[in-house]
Protein backbone atom coordinates (compact mmCIF):
# COMPACT_ATOMS: atom_id res chain seq x y z
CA UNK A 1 12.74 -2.47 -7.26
CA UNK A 2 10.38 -4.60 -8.61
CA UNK A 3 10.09 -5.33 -12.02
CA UNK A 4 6.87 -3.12 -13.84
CA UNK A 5 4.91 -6.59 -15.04
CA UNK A 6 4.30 -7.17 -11.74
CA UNK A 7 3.28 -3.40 -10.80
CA UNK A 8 -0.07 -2.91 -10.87
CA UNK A 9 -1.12 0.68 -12.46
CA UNK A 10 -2.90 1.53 -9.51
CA UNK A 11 -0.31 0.92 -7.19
CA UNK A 12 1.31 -2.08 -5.10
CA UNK A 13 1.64 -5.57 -6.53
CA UNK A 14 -0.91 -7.39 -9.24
CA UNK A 15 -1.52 -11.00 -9.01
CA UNK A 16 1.30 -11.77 -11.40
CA UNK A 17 3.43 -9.93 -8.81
CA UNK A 18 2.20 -11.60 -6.20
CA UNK A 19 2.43 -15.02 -7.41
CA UNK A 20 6.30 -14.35 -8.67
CA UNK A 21 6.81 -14.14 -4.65
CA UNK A 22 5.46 -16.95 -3.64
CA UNK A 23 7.40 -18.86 -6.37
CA UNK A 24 10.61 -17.36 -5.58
CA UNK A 25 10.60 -16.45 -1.76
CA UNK A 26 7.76 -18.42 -0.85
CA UNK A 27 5.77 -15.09 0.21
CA UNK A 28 1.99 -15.40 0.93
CA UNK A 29 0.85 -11.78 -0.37
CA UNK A 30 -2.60 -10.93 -0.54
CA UNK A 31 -4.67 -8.11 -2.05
CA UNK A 32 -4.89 -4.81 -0.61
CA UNK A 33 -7.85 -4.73 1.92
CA UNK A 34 -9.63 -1.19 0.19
CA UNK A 35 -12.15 -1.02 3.67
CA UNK A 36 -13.50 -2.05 6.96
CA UNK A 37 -11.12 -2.51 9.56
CA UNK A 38 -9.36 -5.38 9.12
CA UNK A 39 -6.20 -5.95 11.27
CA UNK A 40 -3.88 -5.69 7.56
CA UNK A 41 -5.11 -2.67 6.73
CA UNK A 42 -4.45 -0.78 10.23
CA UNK A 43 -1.16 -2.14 9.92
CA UNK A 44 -0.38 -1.34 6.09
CA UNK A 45 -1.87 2.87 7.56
CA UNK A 46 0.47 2.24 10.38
CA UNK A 47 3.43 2.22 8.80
CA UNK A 48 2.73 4.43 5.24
CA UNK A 49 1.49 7.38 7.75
CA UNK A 50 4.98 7.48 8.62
CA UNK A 51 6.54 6.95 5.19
CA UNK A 52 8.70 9.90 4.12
CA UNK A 53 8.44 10.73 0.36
CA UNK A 54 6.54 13.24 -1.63
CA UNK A 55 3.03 12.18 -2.75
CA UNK A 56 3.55 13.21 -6.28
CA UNK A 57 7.01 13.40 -8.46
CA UNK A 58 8.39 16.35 -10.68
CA UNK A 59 5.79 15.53 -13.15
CA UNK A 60 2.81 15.89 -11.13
CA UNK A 61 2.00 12.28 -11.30
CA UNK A 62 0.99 10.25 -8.04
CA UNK A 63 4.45 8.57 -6.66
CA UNK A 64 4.20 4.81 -5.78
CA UNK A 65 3.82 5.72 -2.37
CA UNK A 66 0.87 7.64 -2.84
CA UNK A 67 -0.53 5.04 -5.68
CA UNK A 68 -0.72 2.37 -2.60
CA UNK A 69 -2.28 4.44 -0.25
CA UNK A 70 -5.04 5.14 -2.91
CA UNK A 71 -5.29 1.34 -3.45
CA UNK A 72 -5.72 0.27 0.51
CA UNK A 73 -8.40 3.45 0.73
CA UNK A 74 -6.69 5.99 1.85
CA UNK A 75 -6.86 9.59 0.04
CA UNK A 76 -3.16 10.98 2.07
CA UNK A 77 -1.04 10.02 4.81
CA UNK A 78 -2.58 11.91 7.35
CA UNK A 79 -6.00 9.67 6.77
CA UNK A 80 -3.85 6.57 7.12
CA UNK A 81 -2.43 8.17 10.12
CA UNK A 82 -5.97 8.85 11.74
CA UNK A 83 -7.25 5.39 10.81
CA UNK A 84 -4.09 3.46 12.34
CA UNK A 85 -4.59 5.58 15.45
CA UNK A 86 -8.24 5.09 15.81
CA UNK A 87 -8.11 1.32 15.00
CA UNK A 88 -5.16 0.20 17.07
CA UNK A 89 -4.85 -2.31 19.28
CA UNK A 90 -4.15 -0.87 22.84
């Protein structure tokens, strides 16, 4: 898990995060792509469509996994699913 300075509130990494990875593991992370069809984003729907997990914990709050999917543009995973399926590569 990764540690909450370098979560951002509205899910994924921030650029703190991001730049702790390159520093450590040399990573080259970028920013969540939010629309359009660019090649990372039809991957990053192609493989949280098929993320198990609820959407929302106990609480009622959004879950990580649903926090992300918000941040790359995507409202559930059945809209990532569409979009990965409509956008990829054949």
């Amino acid at each position: 898990m990764v540690a909450k300075r370098f979560q951002s509130a509205a899910g994924g990494l921030n650029a703190a995060g991001r730049k702790h990875f390159k520093k450590t593991e040399g990573a080259n992370l970028k920013a969540p792509v939010k629309e359009g069809t660019n090649p990372r984003r039809v991957s990053f729907a192609a493989r949280f469509a098929g993320m198990k997990g609820p959407m929302k914990n106990e609480k009622g709050e959004p879950t990580r996994k649903a926090l992300a999917l918000k941040a790359w543009g995507f409202g559930s995973e059945s809209a990532a699913r569409n979009f990965a399926q409509r956008h990829k590569k054949t």
